[in-house]
PDB file of N, CA and C in Angstrom:
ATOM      1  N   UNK A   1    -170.943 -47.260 -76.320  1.00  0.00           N
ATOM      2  CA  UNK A   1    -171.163 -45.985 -75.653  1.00  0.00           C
ATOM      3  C   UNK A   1    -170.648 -44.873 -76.558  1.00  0.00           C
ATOM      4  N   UNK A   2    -171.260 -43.884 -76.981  1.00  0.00           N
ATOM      5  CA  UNK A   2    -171.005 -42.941 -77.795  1.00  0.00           C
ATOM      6  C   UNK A   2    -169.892 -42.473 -77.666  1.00  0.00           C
ATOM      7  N   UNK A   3    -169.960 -41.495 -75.969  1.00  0.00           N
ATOM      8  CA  UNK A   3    -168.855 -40.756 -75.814  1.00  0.00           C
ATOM      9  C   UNK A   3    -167.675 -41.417 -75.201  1.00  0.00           C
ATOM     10  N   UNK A   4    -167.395 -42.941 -75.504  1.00  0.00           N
ATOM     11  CA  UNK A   4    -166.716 -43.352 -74.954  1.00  0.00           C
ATOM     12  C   UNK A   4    -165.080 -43.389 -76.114  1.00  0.00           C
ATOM     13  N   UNK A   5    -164.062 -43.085 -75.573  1.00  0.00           N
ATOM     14  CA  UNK A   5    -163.107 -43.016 -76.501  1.00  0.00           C
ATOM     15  C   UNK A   5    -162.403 -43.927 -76.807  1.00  0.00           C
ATOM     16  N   UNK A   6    -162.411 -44.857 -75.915  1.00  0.00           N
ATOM     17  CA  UNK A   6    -162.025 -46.261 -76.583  1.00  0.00           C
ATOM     18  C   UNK A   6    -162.641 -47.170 -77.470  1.00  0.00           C
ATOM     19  N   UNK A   7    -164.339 -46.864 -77.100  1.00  0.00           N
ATOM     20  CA  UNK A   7    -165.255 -47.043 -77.944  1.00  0.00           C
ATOM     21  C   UNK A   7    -164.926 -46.499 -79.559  1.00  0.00           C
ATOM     22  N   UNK A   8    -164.340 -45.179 -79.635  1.00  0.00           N
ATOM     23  CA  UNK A   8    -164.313 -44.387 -80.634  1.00  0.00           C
ATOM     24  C   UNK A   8    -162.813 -45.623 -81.661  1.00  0.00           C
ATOM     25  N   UNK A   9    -162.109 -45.757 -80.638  1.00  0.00           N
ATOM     26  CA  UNK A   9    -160.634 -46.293 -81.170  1.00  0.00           C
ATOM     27  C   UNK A   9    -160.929 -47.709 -81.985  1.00  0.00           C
ATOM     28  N   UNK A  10    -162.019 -48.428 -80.936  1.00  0.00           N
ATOM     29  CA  UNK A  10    -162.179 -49.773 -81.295  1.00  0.00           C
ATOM     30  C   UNK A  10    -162.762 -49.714 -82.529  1.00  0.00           C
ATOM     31  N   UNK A  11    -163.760 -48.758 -83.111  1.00  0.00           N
ATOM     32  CA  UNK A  11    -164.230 -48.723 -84.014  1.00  0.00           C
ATOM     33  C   UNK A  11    -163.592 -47.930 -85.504  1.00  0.00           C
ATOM     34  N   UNK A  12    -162.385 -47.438 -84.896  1.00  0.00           N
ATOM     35  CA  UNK A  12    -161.676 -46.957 -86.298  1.00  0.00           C
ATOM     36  C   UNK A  12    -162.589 -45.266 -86.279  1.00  0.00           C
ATOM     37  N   UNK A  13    -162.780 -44.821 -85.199  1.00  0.00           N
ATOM     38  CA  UNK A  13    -163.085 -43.550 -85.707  1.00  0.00           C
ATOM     39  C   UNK A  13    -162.368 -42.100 -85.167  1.00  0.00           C
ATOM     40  N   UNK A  14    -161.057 -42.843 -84.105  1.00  0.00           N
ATOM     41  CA  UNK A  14    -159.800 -42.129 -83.818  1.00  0.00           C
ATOM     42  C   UNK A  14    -158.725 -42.607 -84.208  1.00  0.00           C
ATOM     43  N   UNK A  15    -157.779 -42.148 -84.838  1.00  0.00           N
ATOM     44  CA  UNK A  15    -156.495 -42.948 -85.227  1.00  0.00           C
ATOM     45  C   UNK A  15    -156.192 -43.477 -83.941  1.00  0.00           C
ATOM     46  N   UNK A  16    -155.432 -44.433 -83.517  1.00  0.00           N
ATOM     47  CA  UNK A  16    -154.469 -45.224 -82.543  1.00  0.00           C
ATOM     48  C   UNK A  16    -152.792 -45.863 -83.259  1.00  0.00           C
ATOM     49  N   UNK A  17    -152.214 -45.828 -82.391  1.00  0.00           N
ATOM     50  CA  UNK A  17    -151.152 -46.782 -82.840  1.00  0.00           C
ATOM     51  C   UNK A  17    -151.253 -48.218 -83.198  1.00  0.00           C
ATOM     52  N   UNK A  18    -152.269 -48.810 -83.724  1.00  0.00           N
ATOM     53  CA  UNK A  18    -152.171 -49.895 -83.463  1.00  0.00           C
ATOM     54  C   UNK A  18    -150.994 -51.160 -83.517  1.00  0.00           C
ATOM     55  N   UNK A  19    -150.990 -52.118 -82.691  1.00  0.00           N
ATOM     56  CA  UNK A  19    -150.404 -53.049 -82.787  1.00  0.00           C
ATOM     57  C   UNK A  19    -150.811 -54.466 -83.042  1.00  0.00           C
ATOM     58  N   UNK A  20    -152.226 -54.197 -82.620  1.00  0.00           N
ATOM     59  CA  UNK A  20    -152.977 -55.799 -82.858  1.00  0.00           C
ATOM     60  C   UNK A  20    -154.248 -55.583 -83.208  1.00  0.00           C
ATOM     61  N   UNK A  21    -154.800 -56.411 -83.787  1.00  0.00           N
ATOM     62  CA  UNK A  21    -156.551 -56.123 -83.885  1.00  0.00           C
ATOM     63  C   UNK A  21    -156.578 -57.155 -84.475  1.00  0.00           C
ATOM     64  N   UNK A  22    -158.060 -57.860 -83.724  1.00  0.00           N
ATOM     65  CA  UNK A  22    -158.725 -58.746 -84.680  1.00  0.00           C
ATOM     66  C   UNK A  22    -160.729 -58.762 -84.347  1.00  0.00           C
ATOM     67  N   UNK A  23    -161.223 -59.195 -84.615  1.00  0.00           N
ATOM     68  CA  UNK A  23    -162.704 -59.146 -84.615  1.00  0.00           C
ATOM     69  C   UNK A  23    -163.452 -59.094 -82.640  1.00  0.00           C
ATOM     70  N   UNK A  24    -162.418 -59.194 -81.876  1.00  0.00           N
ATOM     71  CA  UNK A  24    -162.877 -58.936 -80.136  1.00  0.00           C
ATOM     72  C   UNK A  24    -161.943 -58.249 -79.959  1.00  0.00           C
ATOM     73  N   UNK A  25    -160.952 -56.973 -79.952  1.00  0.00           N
ATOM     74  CA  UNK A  25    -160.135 -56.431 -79.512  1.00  0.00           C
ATOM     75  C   UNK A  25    -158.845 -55.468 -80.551  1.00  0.00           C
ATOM     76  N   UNK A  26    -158.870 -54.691 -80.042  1.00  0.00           N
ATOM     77  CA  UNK A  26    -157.513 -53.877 -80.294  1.00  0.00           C
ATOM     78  C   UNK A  26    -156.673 -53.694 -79.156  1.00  0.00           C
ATOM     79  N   UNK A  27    -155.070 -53.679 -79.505  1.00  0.00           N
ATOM     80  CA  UNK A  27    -154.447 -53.142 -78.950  1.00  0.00           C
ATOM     81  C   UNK A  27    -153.169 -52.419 -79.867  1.00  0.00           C
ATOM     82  N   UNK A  28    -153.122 -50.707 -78.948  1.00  0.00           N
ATOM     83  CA  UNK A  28    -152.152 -50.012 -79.265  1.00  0.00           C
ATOM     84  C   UNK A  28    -151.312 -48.963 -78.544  1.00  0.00           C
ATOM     85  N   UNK A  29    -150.409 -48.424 -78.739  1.00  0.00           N
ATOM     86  CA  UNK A  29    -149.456 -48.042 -78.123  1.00  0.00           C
ATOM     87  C   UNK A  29    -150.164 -46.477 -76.727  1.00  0.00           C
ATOM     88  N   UNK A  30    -149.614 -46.787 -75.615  1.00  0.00           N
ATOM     89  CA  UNK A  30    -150.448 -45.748 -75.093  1.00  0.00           C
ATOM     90  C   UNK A  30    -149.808 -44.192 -75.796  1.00  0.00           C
ATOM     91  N   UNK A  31    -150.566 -43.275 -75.421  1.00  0.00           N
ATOM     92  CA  UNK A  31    -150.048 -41.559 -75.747  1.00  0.00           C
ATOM     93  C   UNK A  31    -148.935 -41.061 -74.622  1.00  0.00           C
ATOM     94  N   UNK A  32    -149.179 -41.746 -73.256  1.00  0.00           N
ATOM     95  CA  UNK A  32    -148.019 -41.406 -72.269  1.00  0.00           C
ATOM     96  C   UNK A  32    -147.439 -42.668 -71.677  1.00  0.00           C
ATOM     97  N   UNK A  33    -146.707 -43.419 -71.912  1.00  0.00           N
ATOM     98  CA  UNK A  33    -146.325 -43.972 -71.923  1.00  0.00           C
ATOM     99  C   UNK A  33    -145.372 -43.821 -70.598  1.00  0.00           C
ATOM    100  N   UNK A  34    -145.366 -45.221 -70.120  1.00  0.00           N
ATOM    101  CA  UNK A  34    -144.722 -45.349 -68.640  1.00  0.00           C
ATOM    102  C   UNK A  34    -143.864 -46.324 -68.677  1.00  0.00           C
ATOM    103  N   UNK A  35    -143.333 -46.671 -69.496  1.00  0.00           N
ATOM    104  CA  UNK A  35    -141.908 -47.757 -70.031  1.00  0.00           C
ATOM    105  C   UNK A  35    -141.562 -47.741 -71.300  1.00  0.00           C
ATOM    106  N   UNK A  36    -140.352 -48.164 -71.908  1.00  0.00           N
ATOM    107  CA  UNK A  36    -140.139 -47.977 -72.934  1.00  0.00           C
ATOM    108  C   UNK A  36    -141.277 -48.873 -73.830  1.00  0.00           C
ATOM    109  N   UNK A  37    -141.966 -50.053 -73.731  1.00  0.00           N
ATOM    110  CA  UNK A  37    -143.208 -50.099 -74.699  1.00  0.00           C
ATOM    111  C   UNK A  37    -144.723 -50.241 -73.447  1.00  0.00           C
ATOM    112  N   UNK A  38    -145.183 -49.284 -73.701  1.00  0.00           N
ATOM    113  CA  UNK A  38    -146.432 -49.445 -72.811  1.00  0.00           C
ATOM    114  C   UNK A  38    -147.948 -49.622 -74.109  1.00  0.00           C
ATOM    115  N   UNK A  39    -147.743 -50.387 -74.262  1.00  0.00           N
ATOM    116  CA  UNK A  39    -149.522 -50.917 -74.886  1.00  0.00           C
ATOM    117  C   UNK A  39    -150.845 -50.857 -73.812  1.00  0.00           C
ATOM    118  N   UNK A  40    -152.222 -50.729 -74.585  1.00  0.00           N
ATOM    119  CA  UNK A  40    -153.480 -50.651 -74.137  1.00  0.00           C
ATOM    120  C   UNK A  40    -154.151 -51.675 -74.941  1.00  0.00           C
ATOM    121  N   UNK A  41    -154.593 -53.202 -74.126  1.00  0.00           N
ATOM    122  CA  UNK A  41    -155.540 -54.162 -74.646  1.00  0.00           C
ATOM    123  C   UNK A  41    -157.242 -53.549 -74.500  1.00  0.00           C
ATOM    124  N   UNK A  42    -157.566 -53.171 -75.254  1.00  0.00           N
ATOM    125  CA  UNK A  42    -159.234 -53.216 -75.150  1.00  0.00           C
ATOM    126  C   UNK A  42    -159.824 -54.081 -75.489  1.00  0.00           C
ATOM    127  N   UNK A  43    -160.922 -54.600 -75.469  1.00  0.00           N
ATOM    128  CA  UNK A  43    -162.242 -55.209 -75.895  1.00  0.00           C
ATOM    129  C   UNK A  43    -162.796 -54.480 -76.677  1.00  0.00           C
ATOM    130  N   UNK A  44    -163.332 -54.776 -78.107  1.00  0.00           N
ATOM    131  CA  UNK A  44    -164.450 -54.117 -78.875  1.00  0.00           C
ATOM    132  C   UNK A  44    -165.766 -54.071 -78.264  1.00  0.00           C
ATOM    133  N   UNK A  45    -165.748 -54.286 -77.132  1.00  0.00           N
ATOM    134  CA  UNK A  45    -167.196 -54.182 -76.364  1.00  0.00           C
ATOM    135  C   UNK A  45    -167.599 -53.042 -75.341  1.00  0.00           C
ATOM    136  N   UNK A  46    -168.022 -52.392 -75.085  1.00  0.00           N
ATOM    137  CA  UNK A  46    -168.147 -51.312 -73.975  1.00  0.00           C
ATOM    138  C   UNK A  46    -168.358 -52.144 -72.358  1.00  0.00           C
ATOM    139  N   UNK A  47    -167.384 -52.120 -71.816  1.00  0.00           N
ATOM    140  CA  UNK A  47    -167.577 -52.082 -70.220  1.00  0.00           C
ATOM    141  C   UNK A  47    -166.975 -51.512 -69.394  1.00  0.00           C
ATOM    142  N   UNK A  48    -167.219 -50.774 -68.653  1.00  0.00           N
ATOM    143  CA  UNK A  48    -166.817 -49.653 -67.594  1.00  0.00           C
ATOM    144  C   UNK A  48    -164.844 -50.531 -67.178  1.00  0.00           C
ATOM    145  N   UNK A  49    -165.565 -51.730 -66.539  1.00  0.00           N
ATOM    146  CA  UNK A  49    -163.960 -51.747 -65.455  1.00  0.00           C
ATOM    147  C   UNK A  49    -164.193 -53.129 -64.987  1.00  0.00           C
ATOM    148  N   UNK A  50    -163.074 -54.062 -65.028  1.00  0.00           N
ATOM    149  CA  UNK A  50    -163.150 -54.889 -64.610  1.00  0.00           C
ATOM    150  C   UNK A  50    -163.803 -55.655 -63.563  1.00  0.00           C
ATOM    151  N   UNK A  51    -164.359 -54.526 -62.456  1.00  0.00           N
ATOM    152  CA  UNK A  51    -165.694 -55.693 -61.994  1.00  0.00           C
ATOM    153  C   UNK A  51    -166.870 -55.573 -62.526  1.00  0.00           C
ATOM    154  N   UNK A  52    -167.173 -55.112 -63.723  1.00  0.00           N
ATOM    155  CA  UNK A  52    -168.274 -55.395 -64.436  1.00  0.00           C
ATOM    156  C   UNK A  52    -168.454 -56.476 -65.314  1.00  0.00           C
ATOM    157  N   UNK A  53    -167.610 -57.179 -64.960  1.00  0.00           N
ATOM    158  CA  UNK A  53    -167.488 -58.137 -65.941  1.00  0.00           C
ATOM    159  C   UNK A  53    -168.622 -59.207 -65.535  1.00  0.00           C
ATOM    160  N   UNK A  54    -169.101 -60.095 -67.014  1.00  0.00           N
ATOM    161  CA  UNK A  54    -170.159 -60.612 -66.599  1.00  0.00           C
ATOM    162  C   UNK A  54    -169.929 -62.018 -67.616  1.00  0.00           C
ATOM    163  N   UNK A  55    -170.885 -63.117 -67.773  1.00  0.00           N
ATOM    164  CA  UNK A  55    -170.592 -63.826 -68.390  1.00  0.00           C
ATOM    165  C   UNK A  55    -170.892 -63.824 -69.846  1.00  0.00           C
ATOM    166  N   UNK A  56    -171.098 -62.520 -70.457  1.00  0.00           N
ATOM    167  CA  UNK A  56    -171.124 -61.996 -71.954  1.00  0.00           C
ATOM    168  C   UNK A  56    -169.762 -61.285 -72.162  1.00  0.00           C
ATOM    169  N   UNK A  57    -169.188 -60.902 -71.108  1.00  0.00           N
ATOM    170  CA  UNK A  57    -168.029 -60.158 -71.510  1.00  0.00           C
ATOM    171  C   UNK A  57    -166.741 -60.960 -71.093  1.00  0.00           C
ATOM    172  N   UNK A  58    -167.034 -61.824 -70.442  1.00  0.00           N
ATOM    173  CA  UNK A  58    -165.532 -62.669 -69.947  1.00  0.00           C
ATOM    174  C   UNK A  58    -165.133 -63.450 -71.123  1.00  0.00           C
ATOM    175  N   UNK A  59    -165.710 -63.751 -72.186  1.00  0.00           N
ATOM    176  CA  UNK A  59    -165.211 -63.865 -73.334  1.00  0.00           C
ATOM    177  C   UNK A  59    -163.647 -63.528 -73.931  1.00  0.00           C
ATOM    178  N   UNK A  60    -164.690 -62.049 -73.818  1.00  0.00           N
ATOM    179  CA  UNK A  60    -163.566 -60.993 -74.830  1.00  0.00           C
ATOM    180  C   UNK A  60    -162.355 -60.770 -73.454  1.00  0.00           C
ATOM    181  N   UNK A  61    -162.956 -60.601 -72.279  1.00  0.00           N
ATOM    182  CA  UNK A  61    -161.331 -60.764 -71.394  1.00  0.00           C
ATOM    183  C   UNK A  61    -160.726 -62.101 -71.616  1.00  0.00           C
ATOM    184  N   UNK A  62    -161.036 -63.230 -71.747  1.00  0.00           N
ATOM    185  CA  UNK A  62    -159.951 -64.601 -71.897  1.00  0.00           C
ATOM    186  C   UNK A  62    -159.680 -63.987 -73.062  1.00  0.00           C
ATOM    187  N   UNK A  63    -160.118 -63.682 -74.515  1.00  0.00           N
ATOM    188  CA  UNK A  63    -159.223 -63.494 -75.816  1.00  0.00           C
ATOM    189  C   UNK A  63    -158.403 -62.647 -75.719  1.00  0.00           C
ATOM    190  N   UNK A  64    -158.367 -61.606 -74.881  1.00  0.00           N
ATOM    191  CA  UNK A  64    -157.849 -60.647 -74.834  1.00  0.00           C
ATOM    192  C   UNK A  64    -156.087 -61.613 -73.855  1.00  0.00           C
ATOM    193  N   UNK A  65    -156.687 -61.938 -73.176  1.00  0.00           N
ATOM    194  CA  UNK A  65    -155.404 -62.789 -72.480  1.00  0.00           C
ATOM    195  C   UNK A  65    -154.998 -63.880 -73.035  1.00  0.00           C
ATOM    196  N   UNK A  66    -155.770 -64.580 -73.873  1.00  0.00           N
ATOM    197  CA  UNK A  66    -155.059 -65.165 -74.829  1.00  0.00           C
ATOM    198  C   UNK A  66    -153.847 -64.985 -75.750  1.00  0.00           C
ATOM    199  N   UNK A  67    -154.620 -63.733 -76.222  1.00  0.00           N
ATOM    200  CA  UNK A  67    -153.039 -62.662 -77.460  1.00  0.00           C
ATOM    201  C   UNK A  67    -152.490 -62.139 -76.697  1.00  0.00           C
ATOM    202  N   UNK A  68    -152.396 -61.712 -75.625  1.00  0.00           N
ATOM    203  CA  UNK A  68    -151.070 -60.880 -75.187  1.00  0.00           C
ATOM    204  C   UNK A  68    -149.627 -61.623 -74.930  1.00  0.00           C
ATOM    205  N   UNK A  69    -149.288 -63.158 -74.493  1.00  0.00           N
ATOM    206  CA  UNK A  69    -148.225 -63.236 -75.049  1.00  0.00           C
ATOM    207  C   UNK A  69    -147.887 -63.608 -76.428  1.00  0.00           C
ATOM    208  N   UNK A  70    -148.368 -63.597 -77.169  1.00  0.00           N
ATOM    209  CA  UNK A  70    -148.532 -63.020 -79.313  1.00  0.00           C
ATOM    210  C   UNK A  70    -148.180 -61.721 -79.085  1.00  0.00           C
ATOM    211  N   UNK A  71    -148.455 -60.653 -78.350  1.00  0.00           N
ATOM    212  CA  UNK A  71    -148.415 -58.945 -78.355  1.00  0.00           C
ATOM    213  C   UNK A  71    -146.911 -58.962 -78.015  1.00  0.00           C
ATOM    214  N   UNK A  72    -147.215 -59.884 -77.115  1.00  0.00           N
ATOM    215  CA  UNK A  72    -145.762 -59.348 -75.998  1.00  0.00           C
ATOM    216  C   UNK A  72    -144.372 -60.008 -76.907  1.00  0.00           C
ATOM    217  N   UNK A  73    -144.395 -60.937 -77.935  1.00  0.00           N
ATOM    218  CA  UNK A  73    -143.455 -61.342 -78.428  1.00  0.00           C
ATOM    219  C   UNK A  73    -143.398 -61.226 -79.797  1.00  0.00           C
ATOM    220  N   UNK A  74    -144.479 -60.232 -80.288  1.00  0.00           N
ATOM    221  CA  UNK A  74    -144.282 -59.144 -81.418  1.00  0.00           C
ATOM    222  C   UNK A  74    -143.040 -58.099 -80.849  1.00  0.00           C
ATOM    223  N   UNK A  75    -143.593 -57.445 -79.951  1.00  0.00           N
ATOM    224  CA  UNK A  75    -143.018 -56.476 -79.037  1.00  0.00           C
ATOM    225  C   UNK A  75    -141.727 -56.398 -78.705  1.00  0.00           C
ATOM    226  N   UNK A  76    -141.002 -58.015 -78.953  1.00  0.00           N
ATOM    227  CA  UNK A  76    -139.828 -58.695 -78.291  1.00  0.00           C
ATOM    228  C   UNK A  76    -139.719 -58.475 -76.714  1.00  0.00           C
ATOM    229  N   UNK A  77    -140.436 -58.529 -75.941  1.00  0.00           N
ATOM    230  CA  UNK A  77    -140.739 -58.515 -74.713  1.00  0.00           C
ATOM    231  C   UNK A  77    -140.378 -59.953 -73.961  1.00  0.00           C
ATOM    232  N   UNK A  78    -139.620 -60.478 -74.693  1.00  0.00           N
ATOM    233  CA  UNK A  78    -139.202 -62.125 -73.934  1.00  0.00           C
ATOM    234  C   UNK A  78    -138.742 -61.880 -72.608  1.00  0.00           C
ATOM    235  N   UNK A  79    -137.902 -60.735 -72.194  1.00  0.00           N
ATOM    236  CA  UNK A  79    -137.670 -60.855 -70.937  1.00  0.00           C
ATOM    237  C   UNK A  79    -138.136 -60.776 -69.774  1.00  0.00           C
ATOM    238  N   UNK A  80    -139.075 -60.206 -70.163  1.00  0.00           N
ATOM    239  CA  UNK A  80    -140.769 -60.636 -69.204  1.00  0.00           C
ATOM    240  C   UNK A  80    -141.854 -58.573 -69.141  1.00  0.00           C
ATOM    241  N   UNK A  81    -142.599 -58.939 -68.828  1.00  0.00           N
ATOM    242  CA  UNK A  81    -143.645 -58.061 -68.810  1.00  0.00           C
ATOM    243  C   UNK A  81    -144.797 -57.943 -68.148  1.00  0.00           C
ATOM    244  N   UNK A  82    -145.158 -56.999 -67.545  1.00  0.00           N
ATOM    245  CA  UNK A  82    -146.292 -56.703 -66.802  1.00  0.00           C
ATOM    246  C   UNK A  82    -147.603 -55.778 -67.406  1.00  0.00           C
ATOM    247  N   UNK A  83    -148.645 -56.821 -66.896  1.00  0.00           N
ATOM    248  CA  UNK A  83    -150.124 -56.407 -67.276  1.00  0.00           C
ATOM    249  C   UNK A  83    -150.705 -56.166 -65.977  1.00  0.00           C
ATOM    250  N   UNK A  84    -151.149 -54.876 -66.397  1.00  0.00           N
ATOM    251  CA  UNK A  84    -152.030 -53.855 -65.111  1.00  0.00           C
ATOM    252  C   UNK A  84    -153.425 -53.267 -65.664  1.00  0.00           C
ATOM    253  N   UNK A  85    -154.341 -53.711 -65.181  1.00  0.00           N
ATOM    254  CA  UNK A  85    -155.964 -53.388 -64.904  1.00  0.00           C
ATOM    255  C   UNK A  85    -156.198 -52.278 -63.792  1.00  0.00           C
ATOM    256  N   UNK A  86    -156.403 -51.373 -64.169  1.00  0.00           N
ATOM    257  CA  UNK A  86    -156.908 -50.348 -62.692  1.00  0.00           C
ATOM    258  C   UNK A  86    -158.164 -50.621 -63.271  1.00  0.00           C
ATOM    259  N   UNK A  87    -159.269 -50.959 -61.626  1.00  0.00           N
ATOM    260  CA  UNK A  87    -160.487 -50.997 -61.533  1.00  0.00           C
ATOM    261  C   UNK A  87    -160.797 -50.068 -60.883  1.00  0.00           C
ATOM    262  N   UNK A  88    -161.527 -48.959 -61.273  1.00  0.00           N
ATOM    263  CA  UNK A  88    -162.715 -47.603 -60.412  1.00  0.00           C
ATOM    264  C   UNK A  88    -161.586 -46.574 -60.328  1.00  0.00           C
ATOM    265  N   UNK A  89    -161.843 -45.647 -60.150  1.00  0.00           N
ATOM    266  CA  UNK A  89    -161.414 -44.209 -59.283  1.00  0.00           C
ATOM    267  C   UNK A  89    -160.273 -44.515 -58.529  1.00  0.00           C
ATOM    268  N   UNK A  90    -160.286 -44.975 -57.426  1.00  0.00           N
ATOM    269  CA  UNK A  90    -159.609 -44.976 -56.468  1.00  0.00           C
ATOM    270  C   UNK A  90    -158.140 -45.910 -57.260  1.00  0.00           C
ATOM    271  N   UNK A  91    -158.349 -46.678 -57.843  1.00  0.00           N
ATOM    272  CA  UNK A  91    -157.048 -47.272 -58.572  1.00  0.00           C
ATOM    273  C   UNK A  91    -156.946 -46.824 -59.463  1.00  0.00           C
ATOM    274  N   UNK A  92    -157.287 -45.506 -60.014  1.00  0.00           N
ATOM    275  CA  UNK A  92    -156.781 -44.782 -61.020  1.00  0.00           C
ATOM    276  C   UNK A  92    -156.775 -44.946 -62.694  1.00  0.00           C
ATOM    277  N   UNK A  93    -158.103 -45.488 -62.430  1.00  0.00           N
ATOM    278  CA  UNK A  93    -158.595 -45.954 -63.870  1.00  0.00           C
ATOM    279  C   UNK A  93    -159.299 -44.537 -63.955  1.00  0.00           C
ATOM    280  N   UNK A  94    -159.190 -43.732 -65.661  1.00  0.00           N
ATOM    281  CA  UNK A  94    -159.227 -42.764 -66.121  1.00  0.00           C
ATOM    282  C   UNK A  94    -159.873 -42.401 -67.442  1.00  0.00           C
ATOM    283  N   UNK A  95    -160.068 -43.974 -67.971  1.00  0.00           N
ATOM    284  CA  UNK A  95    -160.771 -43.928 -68.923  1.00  0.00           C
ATOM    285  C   UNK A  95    -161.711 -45.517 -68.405  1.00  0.00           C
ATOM    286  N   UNK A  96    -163.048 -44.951 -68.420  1.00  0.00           N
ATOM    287  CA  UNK A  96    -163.574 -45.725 -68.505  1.00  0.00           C
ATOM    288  C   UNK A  96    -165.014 -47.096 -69.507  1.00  0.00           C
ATOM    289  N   UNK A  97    -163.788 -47.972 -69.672  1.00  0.00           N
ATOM    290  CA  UNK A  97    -163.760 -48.679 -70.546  1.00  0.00           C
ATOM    291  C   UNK A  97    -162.523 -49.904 -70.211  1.00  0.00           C
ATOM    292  N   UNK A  98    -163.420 -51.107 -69.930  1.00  0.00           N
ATOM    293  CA  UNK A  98    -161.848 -51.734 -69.573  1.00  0.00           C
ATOM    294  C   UNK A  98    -160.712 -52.006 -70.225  1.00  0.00           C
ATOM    295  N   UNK A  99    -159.508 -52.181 -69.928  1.00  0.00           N
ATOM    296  CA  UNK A  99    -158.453 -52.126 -70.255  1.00  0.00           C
ATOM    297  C   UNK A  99    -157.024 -52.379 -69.798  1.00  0.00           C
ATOM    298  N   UNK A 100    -156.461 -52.983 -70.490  1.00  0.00           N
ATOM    299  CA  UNK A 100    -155.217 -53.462 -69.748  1.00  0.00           C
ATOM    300  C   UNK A 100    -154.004 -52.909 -70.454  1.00  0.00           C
ATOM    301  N   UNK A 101    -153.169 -52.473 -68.906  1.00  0.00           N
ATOM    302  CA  UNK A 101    -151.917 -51.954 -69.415  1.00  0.00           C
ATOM    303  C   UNK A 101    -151.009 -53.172 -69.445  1.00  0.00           C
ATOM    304  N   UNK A 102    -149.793 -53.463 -70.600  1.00  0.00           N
ATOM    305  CA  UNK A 102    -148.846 -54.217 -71.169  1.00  0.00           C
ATOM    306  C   UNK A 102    -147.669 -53.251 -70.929  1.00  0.00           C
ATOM    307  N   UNK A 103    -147.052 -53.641 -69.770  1.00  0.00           N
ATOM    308  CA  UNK A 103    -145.565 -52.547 -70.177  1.00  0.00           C
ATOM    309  C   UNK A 103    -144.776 -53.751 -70.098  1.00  0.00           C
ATOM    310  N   UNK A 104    -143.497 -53.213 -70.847  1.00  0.00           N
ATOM    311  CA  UNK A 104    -142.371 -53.859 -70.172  1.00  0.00           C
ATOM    312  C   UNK A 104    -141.120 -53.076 -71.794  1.00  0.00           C
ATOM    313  N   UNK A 105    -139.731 -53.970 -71.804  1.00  0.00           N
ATOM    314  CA  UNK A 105    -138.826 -53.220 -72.310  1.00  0.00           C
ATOM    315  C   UNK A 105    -137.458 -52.688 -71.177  1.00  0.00           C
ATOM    316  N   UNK A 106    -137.765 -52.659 -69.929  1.00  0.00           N
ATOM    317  CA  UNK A 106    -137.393 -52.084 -68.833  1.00  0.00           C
ATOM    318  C   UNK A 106    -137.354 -53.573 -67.348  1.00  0.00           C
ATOM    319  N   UNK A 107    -136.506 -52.977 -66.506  1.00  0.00           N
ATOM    320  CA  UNK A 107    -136.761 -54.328 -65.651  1.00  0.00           C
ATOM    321  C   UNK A 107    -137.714 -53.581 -64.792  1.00  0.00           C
ATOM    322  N   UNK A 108    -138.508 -54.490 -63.927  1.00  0.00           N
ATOM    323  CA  UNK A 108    -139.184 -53.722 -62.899  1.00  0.00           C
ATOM    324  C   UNK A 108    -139.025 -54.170 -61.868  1.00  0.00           C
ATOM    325  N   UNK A 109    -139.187 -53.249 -60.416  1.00  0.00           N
ATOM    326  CA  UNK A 109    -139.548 -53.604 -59.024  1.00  0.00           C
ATOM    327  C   UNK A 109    -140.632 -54.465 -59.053  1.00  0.00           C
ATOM    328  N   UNK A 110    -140.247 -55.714 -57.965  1.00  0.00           N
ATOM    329  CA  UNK A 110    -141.171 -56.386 -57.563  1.00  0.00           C
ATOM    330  C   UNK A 110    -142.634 -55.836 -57.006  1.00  0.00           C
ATOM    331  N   UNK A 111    -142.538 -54.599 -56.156  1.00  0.00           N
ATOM    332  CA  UNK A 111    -143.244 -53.758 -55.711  1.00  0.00           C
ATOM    333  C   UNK A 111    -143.432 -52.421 -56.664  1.00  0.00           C
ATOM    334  N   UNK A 112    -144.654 -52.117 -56.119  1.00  0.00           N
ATOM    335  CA  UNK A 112    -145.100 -50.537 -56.727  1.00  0.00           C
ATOM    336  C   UNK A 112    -144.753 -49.447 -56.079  1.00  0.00           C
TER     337      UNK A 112
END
C-alpha cells in the first residue's frame, strides 16, 4: 500500500529504530513509547489488522511469533513481557497495518 507507513518502514524508505529484520518482517523501537522498551513487530506484507488475516498471511504472523522471544532476549526482557495487537478503531489500532506491540522492562498489572 503506498500510503501506508509501515509499508514505507518495511521497505527502508523511512528510517526506524530497528531491532530485527529479516526477509518477512521488521521490528523497531516505537516513537512513543509506553514502557521502558516498547517495540513494533510488522510483517513485510500489507494487511490492515489482525482479522484480516488469511491463509497467505498467517505465515508471516507465525514468523513473526516465532522471533519475538529472539527480540525479547536481545532486549534482555527475561523477566517476562507483553505482546498487544489492537484490532480496528474501537481497540485503538492507529496505524493501519498489522502489528504487534512488545513491551516490557517494567512489571505489569495483570489487568488493563
Amino acid at each position: 500500500m503506498a500510503d501506508c507507513i509501515f509499508c514505507k518502514i518495511a521497505k527502508g524508505e523511512i528510517p526506524s529504530n530497528k531491532v530485527y529484520e529479516d526477509d518477512k518482517m521488521v521490528c523497531f523501537k516505537d516513537l512513543n513509547p509506553q514502557a521502558p522498551v516498547h517495540l513494533l513487530a510488522i510483517p513485510k506484507i500489507h494487511t490492515e489488522k489482525l482479522s484480516d488475516v488469511d491463509e497467505a498471511t498467517a505465515g508471516y504472523i507465525g514468523h513473526i511469533f516465532s522471533k519475538i522471544p529472539e527480540i525479547a532476549e536481545k532486549m534482555e526482557l527475561g523477566k517476562g513481557f507483553r505482546v498487544i495487537a489492537n484490532c480496528g478503531e474501537y481497540a485503538g489500532q492507529t496505524v493501519f497495518h498489522i502489528h504487534f506491540h512488545i513491551l516490557g522492562g517494567k512489571p505489569f498489572s495483570p489487568s488493563f
